[in-house]
PDB file of N, CA and C in Angstrom:
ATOM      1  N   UNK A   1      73.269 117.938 101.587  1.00  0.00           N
ATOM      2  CA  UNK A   1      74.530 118.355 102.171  1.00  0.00           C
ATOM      3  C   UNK A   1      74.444 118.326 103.698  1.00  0.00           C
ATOM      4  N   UNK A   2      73.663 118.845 103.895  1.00  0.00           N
ATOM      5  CA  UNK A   2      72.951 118.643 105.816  1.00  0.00           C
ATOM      6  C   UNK A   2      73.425 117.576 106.586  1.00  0.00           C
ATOM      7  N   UNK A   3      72.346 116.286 105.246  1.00  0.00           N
ATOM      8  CA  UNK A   3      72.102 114.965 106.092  1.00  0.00           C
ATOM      9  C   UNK A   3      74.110 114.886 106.190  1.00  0.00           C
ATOM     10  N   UNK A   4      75.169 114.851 105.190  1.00  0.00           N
ATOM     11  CA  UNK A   4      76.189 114.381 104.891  1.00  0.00           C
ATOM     12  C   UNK A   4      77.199 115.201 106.547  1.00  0.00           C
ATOM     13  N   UNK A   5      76.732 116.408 106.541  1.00  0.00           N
ATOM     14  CA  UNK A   5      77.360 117.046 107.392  1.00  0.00           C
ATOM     15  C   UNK A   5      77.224 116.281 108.963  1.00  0.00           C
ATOM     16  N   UNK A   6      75.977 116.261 109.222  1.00  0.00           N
ATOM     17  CA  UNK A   6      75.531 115.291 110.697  1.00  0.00           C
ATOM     18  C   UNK A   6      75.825 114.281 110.341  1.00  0.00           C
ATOM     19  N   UNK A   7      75.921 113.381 109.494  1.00  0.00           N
ATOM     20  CA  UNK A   7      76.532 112.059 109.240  1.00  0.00           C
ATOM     21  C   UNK A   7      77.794 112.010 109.947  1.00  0.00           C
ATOM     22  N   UNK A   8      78.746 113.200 109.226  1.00  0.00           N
ATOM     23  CA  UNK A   8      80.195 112.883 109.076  1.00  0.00           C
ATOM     24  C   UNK A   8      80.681 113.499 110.842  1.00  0.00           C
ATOM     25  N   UNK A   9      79.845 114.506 111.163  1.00  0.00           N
ATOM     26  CA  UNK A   9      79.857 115.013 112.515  1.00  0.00           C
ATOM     27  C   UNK A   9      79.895 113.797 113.725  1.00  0.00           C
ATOM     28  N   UNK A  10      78.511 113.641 113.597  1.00  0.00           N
ATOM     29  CA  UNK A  10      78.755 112.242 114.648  1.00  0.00           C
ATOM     30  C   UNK A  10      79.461 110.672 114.271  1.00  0.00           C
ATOM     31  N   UNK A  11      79.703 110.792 112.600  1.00  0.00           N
ATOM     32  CA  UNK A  11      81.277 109.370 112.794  1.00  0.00           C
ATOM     33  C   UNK A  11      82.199 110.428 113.510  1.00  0.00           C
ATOM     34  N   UNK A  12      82.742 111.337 113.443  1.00  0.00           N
ATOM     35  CA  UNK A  12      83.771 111.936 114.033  1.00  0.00           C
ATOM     36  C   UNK A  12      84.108 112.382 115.708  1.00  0.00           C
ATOM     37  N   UNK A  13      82.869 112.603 115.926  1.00  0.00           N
ATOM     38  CA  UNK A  13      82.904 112.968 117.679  1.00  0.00           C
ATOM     39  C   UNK A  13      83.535 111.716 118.477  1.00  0.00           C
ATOM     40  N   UNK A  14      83.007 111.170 118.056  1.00  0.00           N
ATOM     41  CA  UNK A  14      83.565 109.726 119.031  1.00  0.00           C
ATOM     42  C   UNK A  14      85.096 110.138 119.316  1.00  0.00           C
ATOM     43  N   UNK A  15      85.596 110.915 120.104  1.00  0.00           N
ATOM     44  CA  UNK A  15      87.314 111.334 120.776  1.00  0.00           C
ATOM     45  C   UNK A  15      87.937 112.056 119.603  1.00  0.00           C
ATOM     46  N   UNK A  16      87.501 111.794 118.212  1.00  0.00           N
ATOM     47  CA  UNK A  16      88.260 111.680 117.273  1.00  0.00           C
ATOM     48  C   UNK A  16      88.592 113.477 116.446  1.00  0.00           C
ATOM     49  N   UNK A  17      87.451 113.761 116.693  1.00  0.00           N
ATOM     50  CA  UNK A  17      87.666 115.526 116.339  1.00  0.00           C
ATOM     51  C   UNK A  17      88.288 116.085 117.343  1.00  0.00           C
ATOM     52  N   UNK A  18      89.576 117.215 117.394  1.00  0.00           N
ATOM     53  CA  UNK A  18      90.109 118.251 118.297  1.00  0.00           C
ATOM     54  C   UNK A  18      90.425 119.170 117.945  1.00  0.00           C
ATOM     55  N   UNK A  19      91.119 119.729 118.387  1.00  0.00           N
ATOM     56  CA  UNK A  19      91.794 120.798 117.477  1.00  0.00           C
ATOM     57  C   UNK A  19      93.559 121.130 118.304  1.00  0.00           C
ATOM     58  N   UNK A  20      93.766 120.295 118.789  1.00  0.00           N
ATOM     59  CA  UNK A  20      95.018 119.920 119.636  1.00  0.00           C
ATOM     60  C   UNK A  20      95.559 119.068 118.352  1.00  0.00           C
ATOM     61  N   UNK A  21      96.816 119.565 118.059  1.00  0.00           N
ATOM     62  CA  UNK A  21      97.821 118.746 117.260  1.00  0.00           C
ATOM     63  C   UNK A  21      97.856 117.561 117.278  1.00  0.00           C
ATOM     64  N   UNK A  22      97.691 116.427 116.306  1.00  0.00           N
ATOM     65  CA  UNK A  22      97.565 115.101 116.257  1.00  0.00           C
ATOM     66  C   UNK A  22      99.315 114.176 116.642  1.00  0.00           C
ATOM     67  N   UNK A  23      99.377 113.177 117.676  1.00  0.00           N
ATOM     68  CA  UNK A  23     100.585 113.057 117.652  1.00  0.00           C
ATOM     69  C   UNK A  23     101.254 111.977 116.686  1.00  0.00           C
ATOM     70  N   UNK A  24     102.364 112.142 116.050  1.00  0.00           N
ATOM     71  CA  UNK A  24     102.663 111.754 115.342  1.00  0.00           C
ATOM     72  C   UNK A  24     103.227 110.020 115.483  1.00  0.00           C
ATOM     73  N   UNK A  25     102.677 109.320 115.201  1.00  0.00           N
ATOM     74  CA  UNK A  25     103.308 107.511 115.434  1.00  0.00           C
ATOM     75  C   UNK A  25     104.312 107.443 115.666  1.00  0.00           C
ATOM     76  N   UNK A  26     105.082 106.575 116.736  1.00  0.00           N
ATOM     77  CA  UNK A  26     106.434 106.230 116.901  1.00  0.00           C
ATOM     78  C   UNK A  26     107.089 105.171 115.818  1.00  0.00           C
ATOM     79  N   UNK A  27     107.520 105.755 115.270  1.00  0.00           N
ATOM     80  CA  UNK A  27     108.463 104.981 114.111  1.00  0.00           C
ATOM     81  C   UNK A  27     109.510 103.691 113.930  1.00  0.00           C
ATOM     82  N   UNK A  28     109.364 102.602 114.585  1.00  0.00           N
ATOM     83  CA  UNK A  28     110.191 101.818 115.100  1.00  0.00           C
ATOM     84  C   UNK A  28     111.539 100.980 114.192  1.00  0.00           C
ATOM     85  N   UNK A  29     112.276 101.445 114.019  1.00  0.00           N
ATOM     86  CA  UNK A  29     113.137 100.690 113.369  1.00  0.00           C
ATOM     87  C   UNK A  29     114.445 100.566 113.714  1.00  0.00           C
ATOM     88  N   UNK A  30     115.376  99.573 113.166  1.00  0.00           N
ATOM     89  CA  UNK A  30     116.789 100.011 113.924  1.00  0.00           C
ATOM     90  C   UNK A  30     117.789 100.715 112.978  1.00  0.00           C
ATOM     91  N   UNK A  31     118.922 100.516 112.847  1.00  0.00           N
ATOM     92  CA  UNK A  31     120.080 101.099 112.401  1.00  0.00           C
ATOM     93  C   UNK A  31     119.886 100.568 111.229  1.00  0.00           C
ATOM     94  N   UNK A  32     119.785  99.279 111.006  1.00  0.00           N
ATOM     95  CA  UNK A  32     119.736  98.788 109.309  1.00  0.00           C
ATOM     96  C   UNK A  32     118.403  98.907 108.605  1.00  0.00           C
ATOM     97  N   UNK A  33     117.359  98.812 109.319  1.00  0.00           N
ATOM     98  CA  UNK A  33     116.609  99.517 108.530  1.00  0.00           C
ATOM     99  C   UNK A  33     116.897 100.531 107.046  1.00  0.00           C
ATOM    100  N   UNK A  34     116.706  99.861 105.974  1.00  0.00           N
ATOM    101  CA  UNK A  34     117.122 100.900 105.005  1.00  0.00           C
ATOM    102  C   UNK A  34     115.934 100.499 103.858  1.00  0.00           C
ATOM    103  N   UNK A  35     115.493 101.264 103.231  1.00  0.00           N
ATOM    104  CA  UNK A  35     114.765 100.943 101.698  1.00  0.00           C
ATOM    105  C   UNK A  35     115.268 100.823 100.569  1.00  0.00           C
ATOM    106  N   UNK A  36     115.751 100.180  99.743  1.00  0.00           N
ATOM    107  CA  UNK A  36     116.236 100.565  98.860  1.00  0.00           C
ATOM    108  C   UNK A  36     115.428 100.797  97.436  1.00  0.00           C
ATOM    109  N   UNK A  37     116.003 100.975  96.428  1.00  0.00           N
ATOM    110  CA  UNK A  37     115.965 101.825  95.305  1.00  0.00           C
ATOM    111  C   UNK A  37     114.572 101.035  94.634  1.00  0.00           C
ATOM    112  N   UNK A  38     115.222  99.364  94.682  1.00  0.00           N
ATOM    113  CA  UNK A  38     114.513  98.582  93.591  1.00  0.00           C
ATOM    114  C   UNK A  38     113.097  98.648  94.299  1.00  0.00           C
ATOM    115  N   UNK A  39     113.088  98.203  95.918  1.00  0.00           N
ATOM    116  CA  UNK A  39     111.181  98.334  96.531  1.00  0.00           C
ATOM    117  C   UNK A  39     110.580  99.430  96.099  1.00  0.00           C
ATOM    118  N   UNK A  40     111.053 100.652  95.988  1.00  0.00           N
ATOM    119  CA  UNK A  40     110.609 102.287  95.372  1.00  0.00           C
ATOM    120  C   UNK A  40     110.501 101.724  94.531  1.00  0.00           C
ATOM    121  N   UNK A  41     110.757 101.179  93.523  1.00  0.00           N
ATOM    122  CA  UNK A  41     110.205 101.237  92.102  1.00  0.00           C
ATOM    123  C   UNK A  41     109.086 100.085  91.712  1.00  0.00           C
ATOM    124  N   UNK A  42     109.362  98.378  92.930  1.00  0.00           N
ATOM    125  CA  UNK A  42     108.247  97.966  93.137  1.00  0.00           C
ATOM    126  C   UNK A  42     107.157  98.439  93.699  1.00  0.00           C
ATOM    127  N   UNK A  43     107.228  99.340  94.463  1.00  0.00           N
ATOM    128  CA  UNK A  43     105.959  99.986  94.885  1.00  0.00           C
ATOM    129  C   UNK A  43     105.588 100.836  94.030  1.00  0.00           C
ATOM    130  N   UNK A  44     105.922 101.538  92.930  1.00  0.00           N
ATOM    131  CA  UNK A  44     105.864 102.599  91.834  1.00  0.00           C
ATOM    132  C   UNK A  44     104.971 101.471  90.804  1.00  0.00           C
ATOM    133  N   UNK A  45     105.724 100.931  90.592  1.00  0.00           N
ATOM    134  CA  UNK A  45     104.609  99.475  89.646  1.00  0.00           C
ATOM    135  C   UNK A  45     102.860  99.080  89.729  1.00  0.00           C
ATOM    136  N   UNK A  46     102.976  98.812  91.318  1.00  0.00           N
ATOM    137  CA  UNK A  46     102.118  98.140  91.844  1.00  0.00           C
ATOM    138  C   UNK A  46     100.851  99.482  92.017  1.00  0.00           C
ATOM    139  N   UNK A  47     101.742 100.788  91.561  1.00  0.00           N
ATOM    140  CA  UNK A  47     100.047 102.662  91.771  1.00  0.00           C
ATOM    141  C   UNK A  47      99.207 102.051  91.177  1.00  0.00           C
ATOM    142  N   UNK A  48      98.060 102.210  91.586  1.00  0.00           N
ATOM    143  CA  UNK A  48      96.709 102.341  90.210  1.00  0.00           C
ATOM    144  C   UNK A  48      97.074 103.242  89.940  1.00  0.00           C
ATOM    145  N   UNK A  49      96.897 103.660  88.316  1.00  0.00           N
ATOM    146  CA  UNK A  49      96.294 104.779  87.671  1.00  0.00           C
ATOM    147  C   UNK A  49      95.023 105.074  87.799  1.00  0.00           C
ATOM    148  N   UNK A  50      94.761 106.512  87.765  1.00  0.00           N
ATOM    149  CA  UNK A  50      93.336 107.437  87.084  1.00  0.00           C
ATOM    150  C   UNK A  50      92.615 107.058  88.090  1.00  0.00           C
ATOM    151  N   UNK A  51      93.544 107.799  88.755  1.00  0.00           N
ATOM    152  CA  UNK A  51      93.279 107.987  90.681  1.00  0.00           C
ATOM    153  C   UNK A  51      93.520 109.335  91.112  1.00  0.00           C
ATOM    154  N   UNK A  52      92.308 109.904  92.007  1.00  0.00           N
ATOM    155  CA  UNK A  52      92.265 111.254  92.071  1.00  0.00           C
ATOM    156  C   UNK A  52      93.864 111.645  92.694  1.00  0.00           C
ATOM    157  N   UNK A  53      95.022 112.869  92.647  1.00  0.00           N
ATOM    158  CA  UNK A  53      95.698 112.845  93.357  1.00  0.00           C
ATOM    159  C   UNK A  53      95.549 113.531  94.780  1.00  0.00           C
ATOM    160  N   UNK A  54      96.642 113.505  95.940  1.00  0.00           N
ATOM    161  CA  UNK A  54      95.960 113.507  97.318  1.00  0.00           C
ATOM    162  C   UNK A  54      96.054 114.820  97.471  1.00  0.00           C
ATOM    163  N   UNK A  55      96.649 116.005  97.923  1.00  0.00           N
ATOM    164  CA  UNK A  55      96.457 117.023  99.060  1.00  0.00           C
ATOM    165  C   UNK A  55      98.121 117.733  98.456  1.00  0.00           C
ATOM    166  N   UNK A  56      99.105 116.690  97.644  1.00  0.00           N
ATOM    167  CA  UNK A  56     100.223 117.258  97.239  1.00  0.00           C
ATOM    168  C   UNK A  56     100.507 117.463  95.752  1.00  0.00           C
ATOM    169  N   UNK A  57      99.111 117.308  95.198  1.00  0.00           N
ATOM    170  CA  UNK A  57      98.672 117.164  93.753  1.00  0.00           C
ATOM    171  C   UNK A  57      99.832 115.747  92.872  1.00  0.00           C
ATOM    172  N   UNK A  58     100.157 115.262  93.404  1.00  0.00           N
ATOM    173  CA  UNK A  58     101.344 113.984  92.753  1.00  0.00           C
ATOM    174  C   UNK A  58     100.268 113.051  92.321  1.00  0.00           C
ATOM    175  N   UNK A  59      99.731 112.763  90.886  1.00  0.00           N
ATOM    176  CA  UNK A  59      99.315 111.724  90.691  1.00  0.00           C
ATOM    177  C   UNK A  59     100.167 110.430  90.207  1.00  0.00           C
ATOM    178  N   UNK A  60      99.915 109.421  90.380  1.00  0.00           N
ATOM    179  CA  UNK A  60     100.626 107.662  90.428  1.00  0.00           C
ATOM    180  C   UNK A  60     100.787 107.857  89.201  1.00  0.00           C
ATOM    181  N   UNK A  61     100.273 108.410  87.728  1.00  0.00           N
ATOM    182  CA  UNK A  61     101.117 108.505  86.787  1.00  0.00           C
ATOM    183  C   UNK A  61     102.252 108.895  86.311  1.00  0.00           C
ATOM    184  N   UNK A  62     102.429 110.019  87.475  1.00  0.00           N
ATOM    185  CA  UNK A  62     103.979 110.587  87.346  1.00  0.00           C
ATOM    186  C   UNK A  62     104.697 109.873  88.291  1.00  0.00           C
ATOM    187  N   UNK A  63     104.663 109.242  89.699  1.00  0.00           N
ATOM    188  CA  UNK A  63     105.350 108.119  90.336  1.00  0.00           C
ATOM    189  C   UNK A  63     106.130 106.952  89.465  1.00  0.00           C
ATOM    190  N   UNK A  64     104.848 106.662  88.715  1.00  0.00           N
ATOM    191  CA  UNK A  64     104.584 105.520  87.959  1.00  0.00           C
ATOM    192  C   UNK A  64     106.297 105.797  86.762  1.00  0.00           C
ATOM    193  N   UNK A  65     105.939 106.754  86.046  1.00  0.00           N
ATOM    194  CA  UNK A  65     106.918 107.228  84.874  1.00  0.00           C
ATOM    195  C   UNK A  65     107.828 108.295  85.508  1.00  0.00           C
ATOM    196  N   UNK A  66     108.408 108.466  86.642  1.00  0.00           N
ATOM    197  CA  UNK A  66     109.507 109.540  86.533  1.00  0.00           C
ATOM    198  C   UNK A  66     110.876 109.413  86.229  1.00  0.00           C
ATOM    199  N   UNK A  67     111.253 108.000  86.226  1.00  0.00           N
ATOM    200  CA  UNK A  67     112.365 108.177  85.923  1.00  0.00           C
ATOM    201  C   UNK A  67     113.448 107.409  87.566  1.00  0.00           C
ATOM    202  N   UNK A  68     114.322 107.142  87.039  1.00  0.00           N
ATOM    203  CA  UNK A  68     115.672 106.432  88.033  1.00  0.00           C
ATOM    204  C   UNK A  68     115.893 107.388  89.060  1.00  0.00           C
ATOM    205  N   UNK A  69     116.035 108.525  88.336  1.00  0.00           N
ATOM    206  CA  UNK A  69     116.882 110.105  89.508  1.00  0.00           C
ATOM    207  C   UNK A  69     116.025 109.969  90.396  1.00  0.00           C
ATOM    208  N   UNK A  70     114.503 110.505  90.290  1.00  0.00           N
ATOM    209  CA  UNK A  70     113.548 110.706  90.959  1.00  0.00           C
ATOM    210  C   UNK A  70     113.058 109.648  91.930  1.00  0.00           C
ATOM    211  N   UNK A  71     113.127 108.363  91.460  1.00  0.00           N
ATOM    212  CA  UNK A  71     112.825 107.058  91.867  1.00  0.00           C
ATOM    213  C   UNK A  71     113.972 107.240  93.231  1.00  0.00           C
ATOM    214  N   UNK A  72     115.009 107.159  93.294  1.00  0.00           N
ATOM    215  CA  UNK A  72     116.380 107.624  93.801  1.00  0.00           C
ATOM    216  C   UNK A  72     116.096 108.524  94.824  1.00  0.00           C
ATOM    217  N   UNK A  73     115.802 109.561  94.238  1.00  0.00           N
ATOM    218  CA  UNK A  73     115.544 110.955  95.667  1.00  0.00           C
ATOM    219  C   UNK A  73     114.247 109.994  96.234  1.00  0.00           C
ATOM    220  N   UNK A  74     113.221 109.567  96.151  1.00  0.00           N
ATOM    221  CA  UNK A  74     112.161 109.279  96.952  1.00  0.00           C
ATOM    222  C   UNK A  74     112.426 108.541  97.661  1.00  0.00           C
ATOM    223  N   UNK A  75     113.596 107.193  97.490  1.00  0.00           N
ATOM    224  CA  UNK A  75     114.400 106.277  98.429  1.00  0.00           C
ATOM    225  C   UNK A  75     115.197 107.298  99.100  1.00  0.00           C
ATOM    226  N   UNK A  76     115.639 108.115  99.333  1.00  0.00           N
ATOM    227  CA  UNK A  76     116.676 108.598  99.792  1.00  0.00           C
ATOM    228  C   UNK A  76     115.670 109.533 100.802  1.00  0.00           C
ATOM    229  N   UNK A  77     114.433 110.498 100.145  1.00  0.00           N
ATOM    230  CA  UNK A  77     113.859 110.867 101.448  1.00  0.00           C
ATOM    231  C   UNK A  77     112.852 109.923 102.209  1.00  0.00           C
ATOM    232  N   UNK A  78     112.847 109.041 101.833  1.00  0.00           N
ATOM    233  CA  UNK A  78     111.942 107.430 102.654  1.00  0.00           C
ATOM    234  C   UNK A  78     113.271 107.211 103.678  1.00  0.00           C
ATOM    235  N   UNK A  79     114.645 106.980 103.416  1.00  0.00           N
ATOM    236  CA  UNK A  79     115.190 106.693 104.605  1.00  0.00           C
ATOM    237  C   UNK A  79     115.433 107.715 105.254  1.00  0.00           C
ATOM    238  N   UNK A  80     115.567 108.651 104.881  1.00  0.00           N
ATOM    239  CA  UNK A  80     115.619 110.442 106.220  1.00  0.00           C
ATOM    240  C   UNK A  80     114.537 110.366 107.259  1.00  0.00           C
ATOM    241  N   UNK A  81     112.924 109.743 106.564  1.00  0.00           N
ATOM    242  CA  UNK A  81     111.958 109.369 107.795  1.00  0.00           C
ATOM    243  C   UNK A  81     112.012 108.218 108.416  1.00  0.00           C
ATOM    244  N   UNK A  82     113.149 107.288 108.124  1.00  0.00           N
ATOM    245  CA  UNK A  82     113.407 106.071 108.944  1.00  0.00           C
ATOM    246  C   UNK A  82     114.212 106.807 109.214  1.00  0.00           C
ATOM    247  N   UNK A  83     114.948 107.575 109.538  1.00  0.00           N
ATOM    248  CA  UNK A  83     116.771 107.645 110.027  1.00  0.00           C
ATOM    249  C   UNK A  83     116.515 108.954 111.135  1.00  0.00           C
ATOM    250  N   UNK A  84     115.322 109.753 111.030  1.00  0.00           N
ATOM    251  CA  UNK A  84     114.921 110.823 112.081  1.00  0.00           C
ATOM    252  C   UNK A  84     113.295 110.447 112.603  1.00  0.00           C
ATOM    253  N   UNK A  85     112.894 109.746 112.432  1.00  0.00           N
ATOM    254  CA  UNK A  85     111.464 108.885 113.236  1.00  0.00           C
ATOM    255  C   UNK A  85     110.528 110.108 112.805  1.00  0.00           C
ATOM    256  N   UNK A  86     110.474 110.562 111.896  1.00  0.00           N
ATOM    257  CA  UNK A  86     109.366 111.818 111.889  1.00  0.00           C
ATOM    258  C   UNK A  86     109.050 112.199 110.602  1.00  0.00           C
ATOM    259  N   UNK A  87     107.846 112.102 110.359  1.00  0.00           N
ATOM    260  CA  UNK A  87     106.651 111.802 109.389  1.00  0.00           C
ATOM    261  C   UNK A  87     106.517 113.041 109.033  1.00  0.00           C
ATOM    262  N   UNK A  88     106.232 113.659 107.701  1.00  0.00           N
ATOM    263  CA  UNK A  88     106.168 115.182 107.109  1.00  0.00           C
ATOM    264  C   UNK A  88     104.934 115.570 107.644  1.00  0.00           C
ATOM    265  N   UNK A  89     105.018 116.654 108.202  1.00  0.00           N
ATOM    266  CA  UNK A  89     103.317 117.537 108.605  1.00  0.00           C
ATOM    267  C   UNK A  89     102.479 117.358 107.526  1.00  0.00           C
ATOM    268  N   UNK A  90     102.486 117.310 106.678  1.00  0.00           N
ATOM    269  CA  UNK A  90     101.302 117.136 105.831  1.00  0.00           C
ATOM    270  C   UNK A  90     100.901 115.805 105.407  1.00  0.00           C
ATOM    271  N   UNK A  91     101.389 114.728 105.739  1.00  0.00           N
ATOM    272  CA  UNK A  91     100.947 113.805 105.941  1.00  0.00           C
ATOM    273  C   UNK A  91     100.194 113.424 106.909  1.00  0.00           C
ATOM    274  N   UNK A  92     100.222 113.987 107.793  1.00  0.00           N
ATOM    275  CA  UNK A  92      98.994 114.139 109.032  1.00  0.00           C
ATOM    276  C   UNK A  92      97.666 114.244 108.561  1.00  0.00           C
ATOM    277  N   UNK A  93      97.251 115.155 107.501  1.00  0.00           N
ATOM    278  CA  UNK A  93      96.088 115.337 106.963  1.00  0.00           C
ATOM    279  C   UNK A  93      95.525 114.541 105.663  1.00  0.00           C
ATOM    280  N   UNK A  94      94.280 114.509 106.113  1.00  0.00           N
ATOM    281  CA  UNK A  94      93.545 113.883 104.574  1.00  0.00           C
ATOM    282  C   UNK A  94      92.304 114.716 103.805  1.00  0.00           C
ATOM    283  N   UNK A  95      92.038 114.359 102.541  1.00  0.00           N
ATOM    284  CA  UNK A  95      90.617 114.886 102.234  1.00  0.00           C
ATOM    285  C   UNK A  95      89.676 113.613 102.035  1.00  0.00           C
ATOM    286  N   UNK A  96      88.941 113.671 102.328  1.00  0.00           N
ATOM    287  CA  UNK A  96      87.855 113.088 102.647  1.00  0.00           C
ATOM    288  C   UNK A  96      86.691 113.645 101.332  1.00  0.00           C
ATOM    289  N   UNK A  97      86.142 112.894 100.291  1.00  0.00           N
ATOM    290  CA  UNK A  97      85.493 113.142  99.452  1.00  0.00           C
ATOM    291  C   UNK A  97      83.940 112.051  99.237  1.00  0.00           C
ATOM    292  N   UNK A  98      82.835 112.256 100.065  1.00  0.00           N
ATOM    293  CA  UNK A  98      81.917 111.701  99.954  1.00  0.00           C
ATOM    294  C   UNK A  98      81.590 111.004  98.507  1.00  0.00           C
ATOM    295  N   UNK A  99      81.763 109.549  98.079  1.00  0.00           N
ATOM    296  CA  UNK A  99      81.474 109.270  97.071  1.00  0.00           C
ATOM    297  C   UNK A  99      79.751 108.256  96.523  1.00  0.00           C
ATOM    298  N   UNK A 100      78.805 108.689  96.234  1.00  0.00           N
ATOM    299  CA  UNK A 100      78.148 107.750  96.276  1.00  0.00           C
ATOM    300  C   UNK A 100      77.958 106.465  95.320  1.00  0.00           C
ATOM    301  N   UNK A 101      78.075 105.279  95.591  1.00  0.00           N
ATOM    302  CA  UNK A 101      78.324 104.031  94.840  1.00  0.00           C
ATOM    303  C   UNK A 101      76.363 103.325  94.714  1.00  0.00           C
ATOM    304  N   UNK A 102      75.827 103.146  95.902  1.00  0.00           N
ATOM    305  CA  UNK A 102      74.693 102.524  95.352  1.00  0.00           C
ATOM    306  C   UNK A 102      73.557 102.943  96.811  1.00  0.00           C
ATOM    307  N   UNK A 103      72.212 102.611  96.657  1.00  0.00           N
ATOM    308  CA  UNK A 103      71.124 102.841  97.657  1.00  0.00           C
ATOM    309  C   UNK A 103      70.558 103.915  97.683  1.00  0.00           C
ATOM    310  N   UNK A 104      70.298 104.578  99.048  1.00  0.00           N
ATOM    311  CA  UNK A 104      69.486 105.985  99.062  1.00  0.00           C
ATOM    312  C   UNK A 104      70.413 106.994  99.481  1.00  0.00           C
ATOM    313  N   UNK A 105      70.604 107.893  98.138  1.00  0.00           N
ATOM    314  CA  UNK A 105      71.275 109.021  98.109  1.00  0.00           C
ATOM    315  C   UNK A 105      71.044 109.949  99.152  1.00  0.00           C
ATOM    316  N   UNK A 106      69.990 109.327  99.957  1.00  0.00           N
ATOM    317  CA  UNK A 106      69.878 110.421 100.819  1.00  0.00           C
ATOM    318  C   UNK A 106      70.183 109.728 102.550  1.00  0.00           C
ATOM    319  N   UNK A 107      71.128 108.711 102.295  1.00  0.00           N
ATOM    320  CA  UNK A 107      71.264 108.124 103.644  1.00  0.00           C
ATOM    321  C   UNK A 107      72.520 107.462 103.671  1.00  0.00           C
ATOM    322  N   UNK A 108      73.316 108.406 103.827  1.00  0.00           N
ATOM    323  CA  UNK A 108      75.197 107.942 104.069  1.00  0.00           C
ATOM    324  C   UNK A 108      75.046 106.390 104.454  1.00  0.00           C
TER     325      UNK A 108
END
């Protein structure tokens, strides 16, 4: 746990740790900018499944199967963040879950 901690410490120092509010991307689009219904549901297609879910507990199986209504409200709050340039606070954050795939378990 040590080695993982100084690992993840110094990828992070590099400017990148603060504790000053992260600023949020400028959002560039114009007036027509719009999403509609059917890309929400191509992008709903295209989830993997039996994928951990993120930080808002929503896993891609329920994306995947919710339904027209729901499909609907998610286009509708996708253009409120094109139509006011501003990204939900909790999308700012991630979790970060050390996974090990292959080599020495003891060397990130």
């Amino acid at each position: 746990m040590k080695t993982w901690i100084d690992y993840l410490k110094r990828l992070y120092s590099q400017n990148q740790l603060t504790t000053e509010e992260p600023e949020t991307p400028e959002i560039t689009t114009d007036e027509e900018t719009r999403i509609s219904t059917k890309k929400v549901e191509e992008a709903e297609r295209k989830l993997k499944t039996r994928k951990a879910t993120g930080s808002d507990g929503i896993a891609n199986e329920f994306l995947k199967n919710c339904g027209k209504a729901m499909t609907e409200q998610l286009a509708l709050f996708i253009n409120k963040i094109l139509k006011y340039k501003k990204v939900p606070e909790e999308w700012k954050t991630s979790i970060l879950i050390p996974f090990f795939k292959n080599g020495d378990r003891k060397e990130p």
